[in-house]
C-alpha atoms as a PDB file:
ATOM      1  CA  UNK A   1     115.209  52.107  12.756  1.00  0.00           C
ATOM      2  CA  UNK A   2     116.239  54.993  10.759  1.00  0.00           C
ATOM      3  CA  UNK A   3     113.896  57.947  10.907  1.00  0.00           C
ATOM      4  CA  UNK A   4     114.234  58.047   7.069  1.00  0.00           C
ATOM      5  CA  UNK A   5     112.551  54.277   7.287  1.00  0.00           C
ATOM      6  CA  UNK A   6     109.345  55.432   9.081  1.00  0.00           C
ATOM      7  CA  UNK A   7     106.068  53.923   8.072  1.00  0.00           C
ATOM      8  CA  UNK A   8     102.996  55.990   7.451  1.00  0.00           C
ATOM      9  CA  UNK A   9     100.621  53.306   8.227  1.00  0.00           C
ATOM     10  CA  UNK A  10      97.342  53.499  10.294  1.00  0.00           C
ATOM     11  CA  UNK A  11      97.646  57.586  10.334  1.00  0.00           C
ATOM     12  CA  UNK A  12      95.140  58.261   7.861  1.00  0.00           C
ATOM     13  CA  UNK A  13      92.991  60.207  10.773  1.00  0.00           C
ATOM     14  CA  UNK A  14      94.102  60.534  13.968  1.00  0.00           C
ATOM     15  CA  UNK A  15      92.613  62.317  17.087  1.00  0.00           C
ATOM     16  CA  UNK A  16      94.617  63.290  20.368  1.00  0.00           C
ATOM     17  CA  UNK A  17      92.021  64.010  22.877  1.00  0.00           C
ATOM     18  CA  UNK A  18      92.410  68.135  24.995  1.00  0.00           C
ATOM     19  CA  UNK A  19      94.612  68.470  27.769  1.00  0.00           C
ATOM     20  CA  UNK A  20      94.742  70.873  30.704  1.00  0.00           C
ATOM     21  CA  UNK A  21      98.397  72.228  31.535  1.00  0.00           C
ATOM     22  CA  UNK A  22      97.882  72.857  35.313  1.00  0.00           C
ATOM     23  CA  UNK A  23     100.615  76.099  35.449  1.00  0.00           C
ATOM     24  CA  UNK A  24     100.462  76.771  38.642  1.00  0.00           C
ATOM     25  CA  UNK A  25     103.182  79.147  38.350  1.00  0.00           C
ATOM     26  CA  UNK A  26     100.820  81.456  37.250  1.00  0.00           C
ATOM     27  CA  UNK A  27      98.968  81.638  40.636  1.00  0.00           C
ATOM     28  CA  UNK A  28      94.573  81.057  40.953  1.00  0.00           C
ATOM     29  CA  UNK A  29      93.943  84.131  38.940  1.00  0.00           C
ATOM     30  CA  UNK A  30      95.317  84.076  36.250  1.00  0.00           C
ATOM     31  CA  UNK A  31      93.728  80.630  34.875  1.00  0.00           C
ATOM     32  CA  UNK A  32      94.952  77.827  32.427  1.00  0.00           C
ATOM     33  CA  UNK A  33      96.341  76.946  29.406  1.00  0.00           C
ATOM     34  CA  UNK A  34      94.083  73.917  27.594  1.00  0.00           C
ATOM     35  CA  UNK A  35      95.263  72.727  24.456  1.00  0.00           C
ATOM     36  CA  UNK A  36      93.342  69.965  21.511  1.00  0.00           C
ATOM     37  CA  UNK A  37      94.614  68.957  18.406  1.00  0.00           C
ATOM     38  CA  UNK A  38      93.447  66.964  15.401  1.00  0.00           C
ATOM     39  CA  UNK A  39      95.468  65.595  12.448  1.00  0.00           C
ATOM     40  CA  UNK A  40      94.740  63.331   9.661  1.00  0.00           C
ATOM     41  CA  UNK A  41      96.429  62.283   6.419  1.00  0.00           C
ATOM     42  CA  UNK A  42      93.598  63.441   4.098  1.00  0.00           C
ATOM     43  CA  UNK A  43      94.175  62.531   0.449  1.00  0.00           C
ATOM     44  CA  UNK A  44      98.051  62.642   0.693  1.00  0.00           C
ATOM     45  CA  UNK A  45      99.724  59.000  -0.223  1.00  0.00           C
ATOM     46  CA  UNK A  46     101.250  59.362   3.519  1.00  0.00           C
ATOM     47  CA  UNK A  47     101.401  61.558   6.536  1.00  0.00           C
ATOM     48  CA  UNK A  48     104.058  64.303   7.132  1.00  0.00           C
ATOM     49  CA  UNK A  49     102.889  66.501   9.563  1.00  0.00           C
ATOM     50  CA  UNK A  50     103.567  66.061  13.349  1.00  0.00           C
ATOM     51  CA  UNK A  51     102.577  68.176  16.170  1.00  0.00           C
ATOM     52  CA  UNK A  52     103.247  68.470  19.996  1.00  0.00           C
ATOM     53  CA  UNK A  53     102.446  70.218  23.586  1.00  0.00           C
ATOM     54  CA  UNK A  54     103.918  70.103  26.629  1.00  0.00           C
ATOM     55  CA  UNK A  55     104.375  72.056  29.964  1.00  0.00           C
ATOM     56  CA  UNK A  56     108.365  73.011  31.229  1.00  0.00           C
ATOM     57  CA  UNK A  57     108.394  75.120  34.512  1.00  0.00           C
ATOM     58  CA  UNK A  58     105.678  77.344  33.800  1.00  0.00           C
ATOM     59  CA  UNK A  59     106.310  77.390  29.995  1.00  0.00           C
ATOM     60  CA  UNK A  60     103.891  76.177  28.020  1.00  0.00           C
ATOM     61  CA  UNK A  61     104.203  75.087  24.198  1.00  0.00           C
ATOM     62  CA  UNK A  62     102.060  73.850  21.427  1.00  0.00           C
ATOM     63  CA  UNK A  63     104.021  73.322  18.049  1.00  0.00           C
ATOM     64  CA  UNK A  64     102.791  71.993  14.320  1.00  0.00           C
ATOM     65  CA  UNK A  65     105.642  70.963  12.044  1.00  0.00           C
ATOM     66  CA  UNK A  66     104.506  70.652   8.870  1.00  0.00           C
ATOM     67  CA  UNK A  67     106.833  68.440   6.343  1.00  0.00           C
ATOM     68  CA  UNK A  68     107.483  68.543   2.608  1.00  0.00           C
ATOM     69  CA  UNK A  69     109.166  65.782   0.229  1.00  0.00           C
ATOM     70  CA  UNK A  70     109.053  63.834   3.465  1.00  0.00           C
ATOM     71  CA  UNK A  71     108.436  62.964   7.020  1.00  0.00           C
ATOM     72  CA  UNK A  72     112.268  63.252   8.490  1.00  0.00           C
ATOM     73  CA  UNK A  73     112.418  66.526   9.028  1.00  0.00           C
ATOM     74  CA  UNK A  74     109.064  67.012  10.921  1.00  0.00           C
ATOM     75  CA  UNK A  75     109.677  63.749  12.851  1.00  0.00           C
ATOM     76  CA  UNK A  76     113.266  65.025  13.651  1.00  0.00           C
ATOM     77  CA  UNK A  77     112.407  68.461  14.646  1.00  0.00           C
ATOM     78  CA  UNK A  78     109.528  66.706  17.059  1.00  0.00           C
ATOM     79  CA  UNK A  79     111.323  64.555  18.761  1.00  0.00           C
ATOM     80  CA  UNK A  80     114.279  67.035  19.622  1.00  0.00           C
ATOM     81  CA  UNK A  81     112.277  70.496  20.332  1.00  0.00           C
ATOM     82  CA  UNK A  82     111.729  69.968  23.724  1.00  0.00           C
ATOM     83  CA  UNK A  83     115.083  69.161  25.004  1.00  0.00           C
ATOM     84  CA  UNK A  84     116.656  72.092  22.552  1.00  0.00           C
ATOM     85  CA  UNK A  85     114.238  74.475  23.470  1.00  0.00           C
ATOM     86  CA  UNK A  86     114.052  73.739  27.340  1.00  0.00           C
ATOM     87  CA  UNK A  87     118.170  73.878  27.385  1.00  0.00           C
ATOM     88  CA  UNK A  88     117.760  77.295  25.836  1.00  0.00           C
ATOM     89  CA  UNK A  89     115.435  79.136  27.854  1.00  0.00           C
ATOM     90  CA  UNK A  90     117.032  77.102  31.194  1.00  0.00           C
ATOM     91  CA  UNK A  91     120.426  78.883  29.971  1.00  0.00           C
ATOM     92  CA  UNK A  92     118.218  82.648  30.394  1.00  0.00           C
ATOM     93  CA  UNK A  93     116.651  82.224  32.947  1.00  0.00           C
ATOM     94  CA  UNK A  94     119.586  81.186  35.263  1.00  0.00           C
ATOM     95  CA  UNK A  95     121.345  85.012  34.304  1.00  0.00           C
ATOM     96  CA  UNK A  96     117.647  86.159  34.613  1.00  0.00           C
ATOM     97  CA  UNK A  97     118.551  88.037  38.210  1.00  0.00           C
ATOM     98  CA  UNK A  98     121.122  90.513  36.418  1.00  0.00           C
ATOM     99  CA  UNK A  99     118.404  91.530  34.013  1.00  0.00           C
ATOM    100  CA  UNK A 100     115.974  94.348  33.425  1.00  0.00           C
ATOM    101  CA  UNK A 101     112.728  93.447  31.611  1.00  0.00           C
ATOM    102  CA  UNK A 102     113.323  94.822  28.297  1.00  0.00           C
ATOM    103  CA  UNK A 103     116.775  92.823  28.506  1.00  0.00           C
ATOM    104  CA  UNK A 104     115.437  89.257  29.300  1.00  0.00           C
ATOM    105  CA  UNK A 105     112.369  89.643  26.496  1.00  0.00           C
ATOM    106  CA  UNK A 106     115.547  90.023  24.213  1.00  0.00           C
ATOM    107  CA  UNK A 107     117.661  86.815  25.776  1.00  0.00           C
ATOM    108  CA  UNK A 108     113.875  84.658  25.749  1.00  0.00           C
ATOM    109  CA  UNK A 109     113.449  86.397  21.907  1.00  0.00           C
ATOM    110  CA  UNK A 110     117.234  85.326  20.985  1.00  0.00           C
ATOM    111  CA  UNK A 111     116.755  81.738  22.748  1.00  0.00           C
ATOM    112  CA  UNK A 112     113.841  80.783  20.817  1.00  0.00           C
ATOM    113  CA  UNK A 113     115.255  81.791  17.650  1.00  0.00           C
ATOM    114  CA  UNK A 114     118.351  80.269  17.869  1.00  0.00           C
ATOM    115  CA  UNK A 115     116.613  76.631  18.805  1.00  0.00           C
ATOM    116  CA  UNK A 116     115.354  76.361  15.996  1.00  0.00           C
ATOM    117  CA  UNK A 117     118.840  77.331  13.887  1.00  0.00           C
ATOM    118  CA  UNK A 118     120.066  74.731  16.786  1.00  0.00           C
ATOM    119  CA  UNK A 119     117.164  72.017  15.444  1.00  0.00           C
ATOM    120  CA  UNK A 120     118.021  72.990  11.713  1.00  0.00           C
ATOM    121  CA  UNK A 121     121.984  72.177  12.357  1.00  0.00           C
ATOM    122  CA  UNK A 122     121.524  68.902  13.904  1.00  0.00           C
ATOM    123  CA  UNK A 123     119.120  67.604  11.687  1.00  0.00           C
ATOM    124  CA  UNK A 124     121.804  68.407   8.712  1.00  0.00           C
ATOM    125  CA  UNK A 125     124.253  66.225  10.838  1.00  0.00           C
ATOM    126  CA  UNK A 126     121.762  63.009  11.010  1.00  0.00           C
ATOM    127  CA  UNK A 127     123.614  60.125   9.457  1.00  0.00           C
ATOM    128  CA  UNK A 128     121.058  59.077   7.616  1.00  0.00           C
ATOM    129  CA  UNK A 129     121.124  62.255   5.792  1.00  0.00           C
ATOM    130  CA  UNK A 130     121.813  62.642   2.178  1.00  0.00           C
ATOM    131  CA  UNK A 131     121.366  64.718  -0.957  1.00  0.00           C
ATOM    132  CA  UNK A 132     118.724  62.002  -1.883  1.00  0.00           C
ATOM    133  CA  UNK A 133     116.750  63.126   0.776  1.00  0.00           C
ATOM    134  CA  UNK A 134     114.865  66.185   0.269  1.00  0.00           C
ATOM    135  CA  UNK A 135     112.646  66.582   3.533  1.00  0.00           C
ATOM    136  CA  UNK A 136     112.390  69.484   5.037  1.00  0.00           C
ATOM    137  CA  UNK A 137     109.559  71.265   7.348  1.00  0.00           C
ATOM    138  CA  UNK A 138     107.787  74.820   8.247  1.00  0.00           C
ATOM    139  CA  UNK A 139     107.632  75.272  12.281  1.00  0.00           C
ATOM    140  CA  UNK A 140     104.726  77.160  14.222  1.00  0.00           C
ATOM    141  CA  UNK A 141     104.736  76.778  17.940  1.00  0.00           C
ATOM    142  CA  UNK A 142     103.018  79.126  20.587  1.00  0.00           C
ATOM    143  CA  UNK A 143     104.828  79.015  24.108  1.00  0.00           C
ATOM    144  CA  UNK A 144     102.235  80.579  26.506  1.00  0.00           C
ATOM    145  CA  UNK A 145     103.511  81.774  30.135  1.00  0.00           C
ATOM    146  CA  UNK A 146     100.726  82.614  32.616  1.00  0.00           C
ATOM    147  CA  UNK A 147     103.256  84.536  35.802  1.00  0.00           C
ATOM    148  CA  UNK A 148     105.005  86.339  32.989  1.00  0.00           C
ATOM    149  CA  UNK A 149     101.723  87.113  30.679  1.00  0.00           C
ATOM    150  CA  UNK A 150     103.648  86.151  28.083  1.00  0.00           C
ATOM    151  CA  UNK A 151     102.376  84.202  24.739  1.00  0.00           C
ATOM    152  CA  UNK A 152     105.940  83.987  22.399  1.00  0.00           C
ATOM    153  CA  UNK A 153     104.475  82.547  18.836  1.00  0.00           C
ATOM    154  CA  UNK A 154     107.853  81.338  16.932  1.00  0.00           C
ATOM    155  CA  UNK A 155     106.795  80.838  12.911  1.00  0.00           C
ATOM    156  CA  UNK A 156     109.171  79.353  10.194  1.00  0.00           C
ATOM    157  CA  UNK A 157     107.338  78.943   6.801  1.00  0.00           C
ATOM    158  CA  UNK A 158     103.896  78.984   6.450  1.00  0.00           C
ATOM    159  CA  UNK A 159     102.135  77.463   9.015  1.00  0.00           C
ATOM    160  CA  UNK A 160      99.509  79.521  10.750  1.00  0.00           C
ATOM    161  CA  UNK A 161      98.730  80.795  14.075  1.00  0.00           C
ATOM    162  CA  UNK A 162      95.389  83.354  14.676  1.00  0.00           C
ATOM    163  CA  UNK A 163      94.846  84.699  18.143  1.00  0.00           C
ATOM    164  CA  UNK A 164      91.029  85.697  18.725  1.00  0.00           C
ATOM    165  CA  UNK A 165      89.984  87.712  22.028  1.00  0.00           C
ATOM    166  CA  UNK A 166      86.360  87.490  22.786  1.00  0.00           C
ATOM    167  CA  UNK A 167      84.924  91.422  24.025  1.00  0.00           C
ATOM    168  CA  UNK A 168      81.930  92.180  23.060  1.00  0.00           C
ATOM    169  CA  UNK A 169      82.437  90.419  20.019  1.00  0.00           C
ATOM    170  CA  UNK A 170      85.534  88.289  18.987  1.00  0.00           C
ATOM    171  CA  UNK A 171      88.112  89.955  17.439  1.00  0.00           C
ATOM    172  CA  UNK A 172      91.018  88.366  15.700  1.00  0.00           C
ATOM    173  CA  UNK A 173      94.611  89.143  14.523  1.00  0.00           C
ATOM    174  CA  UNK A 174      97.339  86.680  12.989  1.00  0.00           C
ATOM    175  CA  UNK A 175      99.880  85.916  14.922  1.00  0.00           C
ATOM    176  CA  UNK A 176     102.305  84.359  12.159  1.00  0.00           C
ATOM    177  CA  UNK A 177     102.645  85.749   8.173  1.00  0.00           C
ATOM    178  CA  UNK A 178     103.906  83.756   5.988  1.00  0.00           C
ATOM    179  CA  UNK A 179     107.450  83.653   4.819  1.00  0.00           C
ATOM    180  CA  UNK A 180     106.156  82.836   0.996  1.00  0.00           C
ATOM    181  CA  UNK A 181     108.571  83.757  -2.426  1.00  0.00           C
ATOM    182  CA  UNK A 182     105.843  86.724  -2.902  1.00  0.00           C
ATOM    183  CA  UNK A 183     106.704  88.850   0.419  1.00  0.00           C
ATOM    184  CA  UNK A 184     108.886  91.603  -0.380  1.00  0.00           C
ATOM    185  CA  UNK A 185     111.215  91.040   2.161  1.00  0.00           C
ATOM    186  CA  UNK A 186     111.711  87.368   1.742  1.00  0.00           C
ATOM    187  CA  UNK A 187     111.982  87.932  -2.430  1.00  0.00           C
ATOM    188  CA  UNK A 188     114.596  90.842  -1.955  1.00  0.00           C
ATOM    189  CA  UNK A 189     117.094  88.542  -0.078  1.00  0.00           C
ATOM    190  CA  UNK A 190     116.358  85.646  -2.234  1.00  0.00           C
ATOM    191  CA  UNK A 191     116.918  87.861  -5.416  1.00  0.00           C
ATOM    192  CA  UNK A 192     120.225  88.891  -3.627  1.00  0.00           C
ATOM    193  CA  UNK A 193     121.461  85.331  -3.807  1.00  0.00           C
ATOM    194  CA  UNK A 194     123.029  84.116  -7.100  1.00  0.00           C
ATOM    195  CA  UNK A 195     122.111  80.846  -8.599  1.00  0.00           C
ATOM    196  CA  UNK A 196     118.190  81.070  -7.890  1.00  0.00           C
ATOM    197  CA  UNK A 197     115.600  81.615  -9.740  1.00  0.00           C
ATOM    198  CA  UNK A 198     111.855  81.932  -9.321  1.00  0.00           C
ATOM    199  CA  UNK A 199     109.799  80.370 -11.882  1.00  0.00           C
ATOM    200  CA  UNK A 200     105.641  79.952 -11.243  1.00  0.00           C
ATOM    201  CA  UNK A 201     105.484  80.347  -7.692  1.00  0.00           C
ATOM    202  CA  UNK A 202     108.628  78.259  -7.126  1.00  0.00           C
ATOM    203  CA  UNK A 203     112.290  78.694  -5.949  1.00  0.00           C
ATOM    204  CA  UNK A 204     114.168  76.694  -7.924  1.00  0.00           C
ATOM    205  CA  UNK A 205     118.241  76.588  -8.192  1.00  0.00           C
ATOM    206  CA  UNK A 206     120.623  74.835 -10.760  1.00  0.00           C
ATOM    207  CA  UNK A 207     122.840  72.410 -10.824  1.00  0.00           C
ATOM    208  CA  UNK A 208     126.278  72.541 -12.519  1.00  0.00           C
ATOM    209  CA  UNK A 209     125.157  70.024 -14.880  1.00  0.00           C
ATOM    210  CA  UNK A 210     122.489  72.660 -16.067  1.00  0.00           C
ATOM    211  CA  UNK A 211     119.260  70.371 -14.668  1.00  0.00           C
ATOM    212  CA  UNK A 212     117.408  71.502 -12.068  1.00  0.00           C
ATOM    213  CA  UNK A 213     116.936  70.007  -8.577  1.00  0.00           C
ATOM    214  CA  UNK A 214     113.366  70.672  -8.278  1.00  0.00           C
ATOM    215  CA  UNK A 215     111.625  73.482  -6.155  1.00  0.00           C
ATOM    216  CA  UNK A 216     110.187  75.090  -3.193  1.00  0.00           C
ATOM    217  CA  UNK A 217     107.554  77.612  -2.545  1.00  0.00           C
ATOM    218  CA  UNK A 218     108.790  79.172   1.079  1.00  0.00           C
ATOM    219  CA  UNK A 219     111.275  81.535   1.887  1.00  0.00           C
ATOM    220  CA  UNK A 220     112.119  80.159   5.304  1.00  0.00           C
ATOM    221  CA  UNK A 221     112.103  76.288   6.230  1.00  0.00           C
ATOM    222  CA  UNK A 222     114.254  73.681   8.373  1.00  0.00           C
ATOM    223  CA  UNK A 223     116.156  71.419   6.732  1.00  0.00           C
ATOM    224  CA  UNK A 224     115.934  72.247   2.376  1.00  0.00           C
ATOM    225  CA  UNK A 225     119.794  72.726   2.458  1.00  0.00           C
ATOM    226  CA  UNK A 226     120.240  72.232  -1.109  1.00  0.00           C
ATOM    227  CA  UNK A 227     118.333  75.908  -1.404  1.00  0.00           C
ATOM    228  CA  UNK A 228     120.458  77.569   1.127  1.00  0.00           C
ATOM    229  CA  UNK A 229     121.182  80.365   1.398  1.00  0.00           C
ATOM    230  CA  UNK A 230     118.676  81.402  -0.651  1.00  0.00           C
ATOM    231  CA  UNK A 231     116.173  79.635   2.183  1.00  0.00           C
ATOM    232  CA  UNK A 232     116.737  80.321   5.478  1.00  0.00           C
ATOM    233  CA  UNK A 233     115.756  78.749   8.678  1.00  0.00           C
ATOM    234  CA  UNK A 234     115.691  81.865  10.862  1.00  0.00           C
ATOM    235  CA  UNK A 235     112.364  82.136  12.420  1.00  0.00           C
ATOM    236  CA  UNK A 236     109.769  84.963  13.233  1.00  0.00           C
ATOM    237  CA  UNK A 237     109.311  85.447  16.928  1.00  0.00           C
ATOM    238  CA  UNK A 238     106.820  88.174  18.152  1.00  0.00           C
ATOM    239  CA  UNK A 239     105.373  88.779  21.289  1.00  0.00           C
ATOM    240  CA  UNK A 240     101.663  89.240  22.848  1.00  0.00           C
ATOM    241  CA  UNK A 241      99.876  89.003  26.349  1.00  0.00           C
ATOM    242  CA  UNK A 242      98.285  85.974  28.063  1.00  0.00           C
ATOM    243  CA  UNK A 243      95.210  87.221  29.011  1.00  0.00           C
ATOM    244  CA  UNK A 244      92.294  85.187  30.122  1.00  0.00           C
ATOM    245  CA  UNK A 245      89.738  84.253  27.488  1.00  0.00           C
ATOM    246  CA  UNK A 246      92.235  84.599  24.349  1.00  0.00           C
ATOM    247  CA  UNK A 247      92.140  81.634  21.944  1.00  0.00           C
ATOM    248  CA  UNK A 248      95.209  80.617  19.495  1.00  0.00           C
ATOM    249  CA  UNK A 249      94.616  78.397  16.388  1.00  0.00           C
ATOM    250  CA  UNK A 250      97.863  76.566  14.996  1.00  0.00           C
ATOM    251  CA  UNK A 251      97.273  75.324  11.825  1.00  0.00           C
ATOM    252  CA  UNK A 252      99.940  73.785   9.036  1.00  0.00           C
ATOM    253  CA  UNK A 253      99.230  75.440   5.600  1.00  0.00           C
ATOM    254  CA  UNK A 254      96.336  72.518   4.496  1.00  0.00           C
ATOM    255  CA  UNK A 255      93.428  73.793   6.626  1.00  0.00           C
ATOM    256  CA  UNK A 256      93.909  77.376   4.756  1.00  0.00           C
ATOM    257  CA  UNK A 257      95.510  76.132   1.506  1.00  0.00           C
ATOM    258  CA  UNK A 258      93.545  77.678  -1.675  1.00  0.00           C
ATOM    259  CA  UNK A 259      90.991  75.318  -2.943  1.00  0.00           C
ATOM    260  CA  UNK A 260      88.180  75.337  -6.149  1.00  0.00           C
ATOM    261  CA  UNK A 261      85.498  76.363  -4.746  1.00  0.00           C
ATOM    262  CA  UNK A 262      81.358  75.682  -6.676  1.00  0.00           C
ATOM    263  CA  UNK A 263      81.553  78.753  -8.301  1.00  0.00           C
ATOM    264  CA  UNK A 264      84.854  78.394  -9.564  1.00  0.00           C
ATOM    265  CA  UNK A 265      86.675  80.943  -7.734  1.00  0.00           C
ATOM    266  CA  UNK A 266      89.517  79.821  -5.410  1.00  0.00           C
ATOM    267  CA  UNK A 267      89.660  80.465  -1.635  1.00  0.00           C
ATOM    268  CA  UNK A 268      90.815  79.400   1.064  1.00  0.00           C
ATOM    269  CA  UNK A 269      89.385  75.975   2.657  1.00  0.00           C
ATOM    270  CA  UNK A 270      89.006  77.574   5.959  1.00  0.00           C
ATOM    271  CA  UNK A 271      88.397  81.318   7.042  1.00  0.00           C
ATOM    272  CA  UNK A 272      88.579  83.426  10.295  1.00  0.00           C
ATOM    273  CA  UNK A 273      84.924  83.679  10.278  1.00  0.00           C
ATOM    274  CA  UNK A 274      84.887  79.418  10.042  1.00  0.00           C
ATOM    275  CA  UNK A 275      87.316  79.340  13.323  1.00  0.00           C
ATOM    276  CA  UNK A 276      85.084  82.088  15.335  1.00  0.00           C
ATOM    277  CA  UNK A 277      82.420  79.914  14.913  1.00  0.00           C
ATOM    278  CA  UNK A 278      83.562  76.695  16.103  1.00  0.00           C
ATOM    279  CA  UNK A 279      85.285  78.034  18.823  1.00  0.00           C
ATOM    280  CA  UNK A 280      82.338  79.866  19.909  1.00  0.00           C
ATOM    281  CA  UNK A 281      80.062  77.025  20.026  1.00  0.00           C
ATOM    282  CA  UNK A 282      82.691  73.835  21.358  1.00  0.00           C
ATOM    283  CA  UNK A 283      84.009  73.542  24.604  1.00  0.00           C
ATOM    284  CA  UNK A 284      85.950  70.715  24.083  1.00  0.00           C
ATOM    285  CA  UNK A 285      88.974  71.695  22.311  1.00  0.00           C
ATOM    286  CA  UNK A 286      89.722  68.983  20.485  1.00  0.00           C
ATOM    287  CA  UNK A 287      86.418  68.776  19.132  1.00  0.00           C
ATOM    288  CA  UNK A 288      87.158  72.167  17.466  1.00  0.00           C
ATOM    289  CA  UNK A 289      90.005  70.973  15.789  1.00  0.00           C
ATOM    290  CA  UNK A 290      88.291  68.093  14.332  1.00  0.00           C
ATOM    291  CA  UNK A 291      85.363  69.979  13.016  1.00  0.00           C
ATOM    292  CA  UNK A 292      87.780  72.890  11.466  1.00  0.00           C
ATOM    293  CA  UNK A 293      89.807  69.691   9.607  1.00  0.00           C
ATOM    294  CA  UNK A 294      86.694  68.355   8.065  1.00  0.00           C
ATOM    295  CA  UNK A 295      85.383  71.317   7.441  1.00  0.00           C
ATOM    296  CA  UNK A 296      88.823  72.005   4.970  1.00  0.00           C
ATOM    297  CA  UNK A 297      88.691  68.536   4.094  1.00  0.00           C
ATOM    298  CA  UNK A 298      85.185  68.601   2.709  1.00  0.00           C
ATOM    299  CA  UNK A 299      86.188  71.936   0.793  1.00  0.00           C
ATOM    300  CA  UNK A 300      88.534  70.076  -1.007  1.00  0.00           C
ATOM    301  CA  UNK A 301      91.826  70.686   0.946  1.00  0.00           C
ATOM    302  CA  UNK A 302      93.912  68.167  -0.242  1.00  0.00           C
ATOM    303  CA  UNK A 303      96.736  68.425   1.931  1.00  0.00           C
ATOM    304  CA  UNK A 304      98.169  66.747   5.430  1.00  0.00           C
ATOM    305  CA  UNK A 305      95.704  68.573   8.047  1.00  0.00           C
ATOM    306  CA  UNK A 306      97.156  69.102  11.585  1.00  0.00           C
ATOM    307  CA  UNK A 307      94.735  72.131  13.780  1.00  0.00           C
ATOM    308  CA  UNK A 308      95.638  72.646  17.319  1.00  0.00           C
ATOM    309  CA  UNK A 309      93.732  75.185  19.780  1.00  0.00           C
ATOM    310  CA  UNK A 310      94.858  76.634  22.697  1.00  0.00           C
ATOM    311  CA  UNK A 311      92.827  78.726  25.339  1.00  0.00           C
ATOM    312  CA  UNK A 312      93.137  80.700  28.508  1.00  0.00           C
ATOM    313  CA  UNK A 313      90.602  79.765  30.579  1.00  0.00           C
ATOM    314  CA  UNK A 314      89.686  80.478  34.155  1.00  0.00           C
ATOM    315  CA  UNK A 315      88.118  76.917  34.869  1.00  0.00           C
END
């Protein structure tokens, strides 16, 4: 079957249960990665969100691909991240001996960023593939490695990741920004790029014929080809620490999109001080992810919802 002939049925709300990765590169002290997720359609005539985690020698990754004008991108980019990514970072670490540190962060930086340029090529070459099909998809994904004390967040678009650290008090810092038309370094390359224009929010290009070919509201994206190169697909990659008792929420852009709120004023459906709270109260993982999506959903999100939570635990 075609990935372009998916069905959407039966994923109105779905719930994968927490995991544990056991990493036991990382040695007895330095503890484990856990990871839940929740996803449901919501109000959205089908689902194109899809989300993942897994554990590669040491390396592990949590990713939310959020879709638009489609599931094929998303479900493309899911199936084929693993293998991409694990080829990459197999190629580094196999020169890793004639390295210095500040050298190998820069090969592990250039890997990640180039599989997902890899993922954004191959999906353009799926046969299935044409200009009828619009799909494309935003990327977050968080690869955490305990020996190293490495967490690598890799953000195309405008999903979300937040990192809180619990001192005395949590504390919180994003971990992505968005690449949205409005950034003044995504808006000066895209006003660099002749035959685009940005009309209410949206990128929007011509065609020859003088009739447009619809719009976008990112900067960066897989797939979208008809808006390159005004879009690109090059990711974001930063990098923190993997310190026991630090908490990362992934998010696609419906648990934080604006909503109407009683009074009238529009906010977003979900804030820090909603996440601090849920995470402080829930040990199961999952259970936090559930409560954050119904919490948007009952604020009136009504957008595709994937959350996914991942901690650094000592148990």
């Amino acid at each position: 079957m075609k990935l372009s002939q998916r069905t959407n049925k039966n994923r109105r709300q779905q719930t994968k249960t927490g995991m544990a990765f056991d990493t036991t590169s990382g040695g007895s002290g330095r503890g484990r990665v856990y990871v839940g997720s929740h996803e449901v359609q919501g109000l959205r005539p089908t689902m194109e969100d899809e989300h993942l985690h897994f554990e590669w020698q040491g390396w592990n990754v949590a990713a939310i691909m959020d879709g638009h004008g489609g599931c094929e991108a998303a479900v493309f980019v899911a199936k084929h991240l693993q293998d991409v990514l694990c080829g990459r970072l197999s190629h580094v670490l196999s020169v890793e001996a004639g390295m210095n540190q500040e050298q190998m962060n820069q090969a592990l930086k250039q890997a990640m960023e180039q599989t997902v340029v890899d993922l954004h090529e191959a999906y353009r070459d799926e046969e299935y593939l044409t200009d009828d099909v619009a799909a494309g998809c935003t990327l977050v994904m968080l690869i955490i490695n305990l020996a190293r004390n490495q967490t690598w967040c890799v953000h195309c678009g405008d999903a979300r990741a937040v990192r809180l650290q619990k001192f005395d008090r949590f504390v919180w810092q994003w971990s992505s920004s968005d690449h949205s038309l409005e950034r003044p370094s995504q808006l000066a390359r895209i006003q660099s790029k002749p035959n685009f224009i940005i009309h209410k929010g949206y990128l929007l290009t011509v065609r020859n014929d003088g009739r447009d070919s619809g719009g976008i509201n990112l900067a960066r994206s897989i797939g979208d080809f008809r808006f390159e190169p005004a879009v690109t697909c090059f990711p974001e990659v930063s990098l923190q620490d993997a310190s026991v008792g630090s908490v990362w929420i992934l998010s696609c852009d419906g648990l934080v999109e604006p909503v109407r709120r009683p009074d009238g004023s529009l906010g977003e459906a979900v804030l820090v001080p909603d996440l601090i709270n849920e995470i402080q109260k829930e040990e199961d993982l999952s259970v936090s992810c559930q409560r954050l999506v119904d919490l948007a959903l009952m604020r009136n999100s009504c957008d595709n919802i994937t959350c996914m939570v991942c901690a650094i635990r000592m148990k």
